[in-house]
PDB file of N, CA and C in Angstrom:
ATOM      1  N   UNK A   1     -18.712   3.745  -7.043  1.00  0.00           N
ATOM      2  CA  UNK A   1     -17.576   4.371  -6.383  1.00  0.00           C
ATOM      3  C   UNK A   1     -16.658   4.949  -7.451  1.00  0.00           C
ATOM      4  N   UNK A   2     -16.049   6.126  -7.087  1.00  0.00           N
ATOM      5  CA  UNK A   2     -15.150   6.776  -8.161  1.00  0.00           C
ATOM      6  C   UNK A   2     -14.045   6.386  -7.918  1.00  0.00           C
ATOM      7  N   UNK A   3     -13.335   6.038  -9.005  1.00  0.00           N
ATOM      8  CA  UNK A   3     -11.779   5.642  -9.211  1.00  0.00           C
ATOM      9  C   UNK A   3     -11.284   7.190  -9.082  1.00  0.00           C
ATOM     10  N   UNK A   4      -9.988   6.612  -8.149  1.00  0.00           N
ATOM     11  CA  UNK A   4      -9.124   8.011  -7.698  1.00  0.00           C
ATOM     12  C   UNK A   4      -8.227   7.495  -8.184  1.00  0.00           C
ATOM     13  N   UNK A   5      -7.078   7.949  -9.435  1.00  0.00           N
ATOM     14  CA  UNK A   5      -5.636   7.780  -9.685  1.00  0.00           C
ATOM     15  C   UNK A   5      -4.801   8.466  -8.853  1.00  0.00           C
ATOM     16  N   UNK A   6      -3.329   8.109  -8.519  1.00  0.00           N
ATOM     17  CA  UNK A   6      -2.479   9.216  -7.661  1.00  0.00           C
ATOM     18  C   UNK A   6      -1.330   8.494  -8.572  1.00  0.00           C
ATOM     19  N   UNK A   7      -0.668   9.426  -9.149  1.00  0.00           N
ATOM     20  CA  UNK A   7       0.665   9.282  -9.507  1.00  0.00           C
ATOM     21  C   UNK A   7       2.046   8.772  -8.518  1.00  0.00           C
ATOM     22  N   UNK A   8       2.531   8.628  -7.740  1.00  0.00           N
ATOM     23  CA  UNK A   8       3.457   8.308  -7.248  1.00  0.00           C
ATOM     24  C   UNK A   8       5.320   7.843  -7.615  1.00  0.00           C
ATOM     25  N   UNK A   9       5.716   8.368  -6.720  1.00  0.00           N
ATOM     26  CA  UNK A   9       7.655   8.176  -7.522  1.00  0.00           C
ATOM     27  C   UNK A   9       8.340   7.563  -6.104  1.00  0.00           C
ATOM     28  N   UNK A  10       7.297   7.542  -4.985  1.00  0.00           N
ATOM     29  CA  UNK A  10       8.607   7.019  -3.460  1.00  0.00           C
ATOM     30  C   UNK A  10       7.767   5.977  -3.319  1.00  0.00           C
ATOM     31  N   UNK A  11       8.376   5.049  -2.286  1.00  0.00           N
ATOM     32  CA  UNK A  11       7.361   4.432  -1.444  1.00  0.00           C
ATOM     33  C   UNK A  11       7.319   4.919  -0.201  1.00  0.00           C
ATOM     34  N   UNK A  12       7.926   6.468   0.034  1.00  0.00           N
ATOM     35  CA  UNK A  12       7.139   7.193   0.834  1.00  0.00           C
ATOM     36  C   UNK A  12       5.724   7.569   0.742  1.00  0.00           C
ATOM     37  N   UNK A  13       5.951   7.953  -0.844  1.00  0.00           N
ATOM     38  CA  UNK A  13       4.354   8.515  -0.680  1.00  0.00           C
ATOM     39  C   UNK A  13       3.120   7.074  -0.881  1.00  0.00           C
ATOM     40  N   UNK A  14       3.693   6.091  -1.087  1.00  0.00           N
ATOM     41  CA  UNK A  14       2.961   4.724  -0.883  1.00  0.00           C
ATOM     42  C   UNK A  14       2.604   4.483  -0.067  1.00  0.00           C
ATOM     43  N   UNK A  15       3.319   4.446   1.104  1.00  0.00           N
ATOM     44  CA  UNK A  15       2.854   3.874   2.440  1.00  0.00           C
ATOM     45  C   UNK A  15       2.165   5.142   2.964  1.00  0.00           C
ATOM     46  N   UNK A  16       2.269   6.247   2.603  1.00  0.00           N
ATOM     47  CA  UNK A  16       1.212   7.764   3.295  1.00  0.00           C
ATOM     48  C   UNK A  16      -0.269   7.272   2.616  1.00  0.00           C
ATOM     49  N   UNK A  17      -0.055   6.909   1.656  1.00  0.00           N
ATOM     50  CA  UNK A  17      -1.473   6.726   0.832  1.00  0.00           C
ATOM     51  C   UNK A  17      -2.564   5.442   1.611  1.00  0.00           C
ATOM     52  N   UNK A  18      -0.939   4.502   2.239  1.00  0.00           N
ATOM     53  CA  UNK A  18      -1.761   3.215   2.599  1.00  0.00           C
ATOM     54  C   UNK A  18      -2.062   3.622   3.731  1.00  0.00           C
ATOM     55  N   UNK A  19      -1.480   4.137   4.527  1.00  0.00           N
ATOM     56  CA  UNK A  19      -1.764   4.450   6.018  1.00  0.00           C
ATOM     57  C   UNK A  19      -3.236   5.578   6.035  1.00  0.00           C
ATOM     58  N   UNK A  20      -3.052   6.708   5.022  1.00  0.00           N
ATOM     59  CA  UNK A  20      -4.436   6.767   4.484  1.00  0.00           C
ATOM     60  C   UNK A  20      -5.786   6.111   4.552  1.00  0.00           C
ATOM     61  N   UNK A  21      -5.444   5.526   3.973  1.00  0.00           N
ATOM     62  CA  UNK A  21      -6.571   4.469   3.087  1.00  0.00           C
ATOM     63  C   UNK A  21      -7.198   3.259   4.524  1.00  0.00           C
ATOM     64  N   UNK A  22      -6.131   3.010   4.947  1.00  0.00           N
ATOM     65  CA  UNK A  22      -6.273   2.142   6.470  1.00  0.00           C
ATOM     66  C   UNK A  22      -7.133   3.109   7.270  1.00  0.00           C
ATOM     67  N   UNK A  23      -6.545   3.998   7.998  1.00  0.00           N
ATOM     68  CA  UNK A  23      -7.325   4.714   8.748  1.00  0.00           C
ATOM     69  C   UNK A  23      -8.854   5.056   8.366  1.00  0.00           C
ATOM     70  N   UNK A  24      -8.569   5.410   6.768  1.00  0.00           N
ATOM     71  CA  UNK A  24     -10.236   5.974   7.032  1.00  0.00           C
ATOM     72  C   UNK A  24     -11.142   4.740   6.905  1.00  0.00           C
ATOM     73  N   UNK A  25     -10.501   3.419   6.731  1.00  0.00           N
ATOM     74  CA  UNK A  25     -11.349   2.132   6.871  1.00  0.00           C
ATOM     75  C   UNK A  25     -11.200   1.933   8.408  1.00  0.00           C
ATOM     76  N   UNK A  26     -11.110   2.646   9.492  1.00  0.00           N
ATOM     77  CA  UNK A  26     -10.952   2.557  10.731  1.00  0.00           C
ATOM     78  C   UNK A  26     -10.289   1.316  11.450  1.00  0.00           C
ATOM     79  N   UNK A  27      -9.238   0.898  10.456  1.00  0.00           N
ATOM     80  CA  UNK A  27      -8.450  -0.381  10.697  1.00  0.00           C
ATOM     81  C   UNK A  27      -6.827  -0.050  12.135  1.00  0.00           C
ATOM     82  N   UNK A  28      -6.513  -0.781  12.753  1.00  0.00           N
ATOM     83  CA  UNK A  28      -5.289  -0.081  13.362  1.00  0.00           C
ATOM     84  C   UNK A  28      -4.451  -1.264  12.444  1.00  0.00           C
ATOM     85  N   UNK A  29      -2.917  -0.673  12.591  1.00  0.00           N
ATOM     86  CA  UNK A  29      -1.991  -1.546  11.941  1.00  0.00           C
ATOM     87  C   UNK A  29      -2.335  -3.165  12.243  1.00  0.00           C
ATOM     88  N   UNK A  30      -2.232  -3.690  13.005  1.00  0.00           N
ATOM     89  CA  UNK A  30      -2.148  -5.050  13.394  1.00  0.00           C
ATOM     90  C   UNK A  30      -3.623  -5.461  12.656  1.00  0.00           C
ATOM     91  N   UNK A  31      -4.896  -5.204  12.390  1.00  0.00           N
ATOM     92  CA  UNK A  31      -5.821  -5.637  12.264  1.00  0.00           C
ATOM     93  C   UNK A  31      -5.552  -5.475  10.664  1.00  0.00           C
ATOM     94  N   UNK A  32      -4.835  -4.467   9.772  1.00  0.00           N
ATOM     95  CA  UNK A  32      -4.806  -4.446   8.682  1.00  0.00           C
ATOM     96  C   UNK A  32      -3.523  -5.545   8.228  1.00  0.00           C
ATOM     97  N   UNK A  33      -2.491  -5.358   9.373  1.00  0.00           N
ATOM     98  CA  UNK A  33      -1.527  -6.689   8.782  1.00  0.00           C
ATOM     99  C   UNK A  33      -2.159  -7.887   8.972  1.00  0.00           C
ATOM    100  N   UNK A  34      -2.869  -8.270  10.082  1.00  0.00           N
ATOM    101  CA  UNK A  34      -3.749  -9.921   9.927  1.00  0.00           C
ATOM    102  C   UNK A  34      -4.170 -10.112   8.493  1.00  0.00           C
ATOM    103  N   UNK A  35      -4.862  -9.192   8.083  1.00  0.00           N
ATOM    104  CA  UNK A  35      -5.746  -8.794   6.999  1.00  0.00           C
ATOM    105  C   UNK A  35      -5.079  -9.389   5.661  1.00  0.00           C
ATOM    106  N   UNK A  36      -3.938  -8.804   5.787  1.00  0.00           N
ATOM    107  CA  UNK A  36      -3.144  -9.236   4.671  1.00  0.00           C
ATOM    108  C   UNK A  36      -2.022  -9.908   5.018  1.00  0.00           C
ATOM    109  N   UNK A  37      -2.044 -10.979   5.943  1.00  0.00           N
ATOM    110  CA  UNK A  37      -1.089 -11.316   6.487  1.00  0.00           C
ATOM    111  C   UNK A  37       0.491 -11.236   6.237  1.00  0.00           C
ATOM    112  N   UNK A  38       0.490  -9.894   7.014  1.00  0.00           N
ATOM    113  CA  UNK A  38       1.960  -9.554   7.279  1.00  0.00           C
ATOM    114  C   UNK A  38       1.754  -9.239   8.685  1.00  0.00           C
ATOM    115  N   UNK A  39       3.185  -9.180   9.219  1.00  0.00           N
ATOM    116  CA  UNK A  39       3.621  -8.559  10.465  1.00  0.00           C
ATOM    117  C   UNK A  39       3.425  -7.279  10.932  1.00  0.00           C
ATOM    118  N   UNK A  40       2.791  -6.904  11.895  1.00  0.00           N
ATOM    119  CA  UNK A  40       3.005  -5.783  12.277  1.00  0.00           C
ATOM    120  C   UNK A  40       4.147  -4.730  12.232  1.00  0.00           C
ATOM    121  N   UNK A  41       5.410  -5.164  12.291  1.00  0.00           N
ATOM    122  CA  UNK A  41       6.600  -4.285  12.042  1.00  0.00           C
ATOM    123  C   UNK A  41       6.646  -4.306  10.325  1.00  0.00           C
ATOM    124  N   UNK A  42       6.418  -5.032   9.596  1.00  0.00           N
ATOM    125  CA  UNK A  42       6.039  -5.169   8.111  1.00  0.00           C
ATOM    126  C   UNK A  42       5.290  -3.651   7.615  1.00  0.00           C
ATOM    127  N   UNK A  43       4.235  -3.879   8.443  1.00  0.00           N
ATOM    128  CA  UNK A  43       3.042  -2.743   8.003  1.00  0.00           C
ATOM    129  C   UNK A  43       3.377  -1.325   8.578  1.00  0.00           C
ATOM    130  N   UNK A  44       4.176  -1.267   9.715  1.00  0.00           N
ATOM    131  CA  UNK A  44       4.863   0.163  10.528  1.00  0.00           C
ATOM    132  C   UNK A  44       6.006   0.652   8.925  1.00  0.00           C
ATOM    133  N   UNK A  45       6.830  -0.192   8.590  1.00  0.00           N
ATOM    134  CA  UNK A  45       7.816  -0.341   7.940  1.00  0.00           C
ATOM    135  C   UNK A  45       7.423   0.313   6.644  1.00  0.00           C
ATOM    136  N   UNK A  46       6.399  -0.134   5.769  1.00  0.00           N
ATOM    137  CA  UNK A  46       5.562   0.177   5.046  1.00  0.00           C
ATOM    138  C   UNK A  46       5.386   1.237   4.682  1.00  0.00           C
ATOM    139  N   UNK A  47       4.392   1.695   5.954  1.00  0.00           N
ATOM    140  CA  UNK A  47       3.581   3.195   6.003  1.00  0.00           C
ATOM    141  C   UNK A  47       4.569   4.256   6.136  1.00  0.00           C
ATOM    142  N   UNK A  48       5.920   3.848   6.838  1.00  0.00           N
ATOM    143  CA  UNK A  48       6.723   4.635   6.781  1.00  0.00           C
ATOM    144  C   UNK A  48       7.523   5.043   5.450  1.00  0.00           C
ATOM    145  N   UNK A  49       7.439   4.444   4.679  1.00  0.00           N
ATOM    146  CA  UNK A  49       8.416   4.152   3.658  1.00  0.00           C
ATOM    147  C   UNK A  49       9.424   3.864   3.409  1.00  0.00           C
ATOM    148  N   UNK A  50       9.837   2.684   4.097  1.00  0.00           N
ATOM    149  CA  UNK A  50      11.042   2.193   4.171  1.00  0.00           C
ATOM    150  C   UNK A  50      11.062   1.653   2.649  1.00  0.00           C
ATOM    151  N   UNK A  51      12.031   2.258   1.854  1.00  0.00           N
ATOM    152  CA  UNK A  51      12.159   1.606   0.547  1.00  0.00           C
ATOM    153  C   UNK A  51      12.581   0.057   0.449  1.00  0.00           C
ATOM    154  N   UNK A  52      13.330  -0.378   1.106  1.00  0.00           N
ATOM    155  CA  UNK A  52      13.674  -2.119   0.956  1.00  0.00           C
ATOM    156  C   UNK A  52      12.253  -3.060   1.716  1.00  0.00           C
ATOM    157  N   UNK A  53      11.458  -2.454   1.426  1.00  0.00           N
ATOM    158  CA  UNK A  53      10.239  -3.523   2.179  1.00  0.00           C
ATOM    159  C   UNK A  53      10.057  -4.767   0.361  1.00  0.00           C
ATOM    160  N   UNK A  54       9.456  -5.426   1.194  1.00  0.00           N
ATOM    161  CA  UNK A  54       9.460  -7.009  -0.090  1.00  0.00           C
ATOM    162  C   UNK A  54       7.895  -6.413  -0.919  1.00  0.00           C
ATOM    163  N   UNK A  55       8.285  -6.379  -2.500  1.00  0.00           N
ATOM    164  CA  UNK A  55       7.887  -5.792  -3.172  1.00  0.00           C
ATOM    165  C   UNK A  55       6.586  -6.693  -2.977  1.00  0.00           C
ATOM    166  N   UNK A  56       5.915  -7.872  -2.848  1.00  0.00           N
ATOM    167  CA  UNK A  56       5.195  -9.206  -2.777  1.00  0.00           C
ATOM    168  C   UNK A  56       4.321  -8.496  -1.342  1.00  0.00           C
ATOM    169  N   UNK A  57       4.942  -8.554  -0.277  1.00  0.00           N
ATOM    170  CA  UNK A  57       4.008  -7.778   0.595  1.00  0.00           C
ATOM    171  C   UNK A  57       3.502  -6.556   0.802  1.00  0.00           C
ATOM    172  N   UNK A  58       3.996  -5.833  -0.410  1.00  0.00           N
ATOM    173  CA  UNK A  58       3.676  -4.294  -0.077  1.00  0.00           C
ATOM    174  C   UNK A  58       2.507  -4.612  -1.285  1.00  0.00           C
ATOM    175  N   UNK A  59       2.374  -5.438  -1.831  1.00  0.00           N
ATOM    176  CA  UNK A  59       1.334  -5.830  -2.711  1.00  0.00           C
ATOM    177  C   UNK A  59       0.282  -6.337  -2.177  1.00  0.00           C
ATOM    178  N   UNK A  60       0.673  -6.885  -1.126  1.00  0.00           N
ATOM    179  CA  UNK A  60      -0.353  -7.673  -0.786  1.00  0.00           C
ATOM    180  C   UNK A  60      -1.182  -6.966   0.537  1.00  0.00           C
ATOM    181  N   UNK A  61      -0.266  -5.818   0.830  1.00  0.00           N
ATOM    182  CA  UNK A  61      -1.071  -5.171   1.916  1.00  0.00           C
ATOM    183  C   UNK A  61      -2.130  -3.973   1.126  1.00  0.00           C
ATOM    184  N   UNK A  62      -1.469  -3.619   0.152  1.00  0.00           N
ATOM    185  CA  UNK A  62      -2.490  -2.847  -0.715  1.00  0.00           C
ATOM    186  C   UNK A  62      -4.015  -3.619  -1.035  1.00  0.00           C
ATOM    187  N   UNK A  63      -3.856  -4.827  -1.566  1.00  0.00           N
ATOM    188  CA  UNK A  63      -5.387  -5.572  -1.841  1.00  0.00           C
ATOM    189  C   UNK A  63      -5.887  -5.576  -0.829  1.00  0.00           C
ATOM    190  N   UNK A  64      -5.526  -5.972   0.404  1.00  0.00           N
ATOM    191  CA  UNK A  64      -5.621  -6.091   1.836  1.00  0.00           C
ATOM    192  C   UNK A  64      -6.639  -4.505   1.919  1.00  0.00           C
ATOM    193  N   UNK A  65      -6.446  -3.446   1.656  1.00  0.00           N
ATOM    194  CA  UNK A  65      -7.092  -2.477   2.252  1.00  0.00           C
ATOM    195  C   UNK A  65      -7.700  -1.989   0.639  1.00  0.00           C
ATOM    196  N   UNK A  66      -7.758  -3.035  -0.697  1.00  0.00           N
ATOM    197  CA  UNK A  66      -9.009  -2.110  -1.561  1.00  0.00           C
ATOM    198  C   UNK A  66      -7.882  -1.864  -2.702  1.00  0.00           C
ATOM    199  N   UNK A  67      -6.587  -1.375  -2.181  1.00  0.00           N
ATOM    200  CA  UNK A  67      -5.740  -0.594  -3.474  1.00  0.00           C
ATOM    201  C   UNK A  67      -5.649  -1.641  -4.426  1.00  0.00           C
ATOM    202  N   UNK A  68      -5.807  -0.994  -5.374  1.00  0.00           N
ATOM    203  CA  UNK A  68      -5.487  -1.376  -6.531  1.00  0.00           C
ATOM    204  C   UNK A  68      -4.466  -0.964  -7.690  1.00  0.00           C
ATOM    205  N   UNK A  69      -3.265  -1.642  -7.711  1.00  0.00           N
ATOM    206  CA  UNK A  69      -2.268  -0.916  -8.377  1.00  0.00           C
ATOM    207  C   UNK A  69      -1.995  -1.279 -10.055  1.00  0.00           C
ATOM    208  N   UNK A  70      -1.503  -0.210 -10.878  1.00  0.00           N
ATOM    209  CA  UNK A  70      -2.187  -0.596 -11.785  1.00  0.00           C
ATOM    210  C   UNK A  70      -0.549  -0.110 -12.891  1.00  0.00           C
ATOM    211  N   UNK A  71      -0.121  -0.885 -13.563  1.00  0.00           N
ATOM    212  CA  UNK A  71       1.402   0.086 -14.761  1.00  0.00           C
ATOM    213  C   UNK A  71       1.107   0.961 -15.734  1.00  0.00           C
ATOM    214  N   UNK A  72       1.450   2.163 -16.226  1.00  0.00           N
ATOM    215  CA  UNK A  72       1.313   2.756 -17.061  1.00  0.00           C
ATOM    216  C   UNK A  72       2.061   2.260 -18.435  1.00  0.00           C
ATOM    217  N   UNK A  73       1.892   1.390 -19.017  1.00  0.00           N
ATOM    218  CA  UNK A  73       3.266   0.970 -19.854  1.00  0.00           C
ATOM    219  C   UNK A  73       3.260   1.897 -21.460  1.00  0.00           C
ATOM    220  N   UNK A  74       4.606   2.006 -21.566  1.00  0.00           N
ATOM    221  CA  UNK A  74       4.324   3.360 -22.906  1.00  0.00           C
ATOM    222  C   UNK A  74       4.202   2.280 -23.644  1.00  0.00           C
ATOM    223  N   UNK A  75       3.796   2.778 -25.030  1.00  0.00           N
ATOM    224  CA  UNK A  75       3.499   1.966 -26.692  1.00  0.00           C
ATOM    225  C   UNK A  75       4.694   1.393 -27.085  1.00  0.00           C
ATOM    226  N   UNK A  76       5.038   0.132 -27.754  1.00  0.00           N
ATOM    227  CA  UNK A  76       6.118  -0.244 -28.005  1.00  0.00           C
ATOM    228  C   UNK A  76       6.558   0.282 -29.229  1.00  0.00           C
ATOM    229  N   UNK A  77       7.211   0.971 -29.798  1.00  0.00           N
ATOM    230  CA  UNK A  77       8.263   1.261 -30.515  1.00  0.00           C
ATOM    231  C   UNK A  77       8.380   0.854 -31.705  1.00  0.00           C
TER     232      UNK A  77
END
C-alpha cells in the first residue's frame, strides 16, 4: 500500500480527511466511533472541525480508521 502524506494547518481539514477515510472504509459515524470508542457526537464534532475536540480522542479516532499521524520536527540548533 502507498503512503499518502497530506500536509494540514486546521482541524477542519482533519476531520474532512477523517470523514474521508471513514466513508471510503464504508463505515457510518457510530460504527467508526464504537471502533474507537468515542461518542457519536465526538465523531460528528470531529469531522466537522470543531477545533476544541480532546486532542487524545481525535487520536484515537484516527488509529481507529488506519491514520497514522506522524511530527515533522526541524533539526535542533
Amino acid at each position: 500500500m502507498a503512503l499518502t502524506m497530506i500536509q494540514v494547518t486546521s482541524a477542519k481539514e482533519i476531520g474532512k480527511i477523517a470523514r474521508k477515510v471513514r466513508k471510503s472504509q464504508k463505515m457510518d459515524q457510530q460504527t467508526a466511533g464504537s471502533v474507537a470508542n468515542c461518542g457519536l457526537t465526538f465523531v460528528s464534532h470531529f469531522e466537522n472541525g470543531k477545533p476544541t475536540v480532546q486532542l487524545e480522542k481525535a487520536l484515537q479516532m484516527l488509529d481507529a480508521l488506519g491514520v497514522r499521524v506522524y511530527l515533522d520536527v526541524p533539526p535542533e540548533n
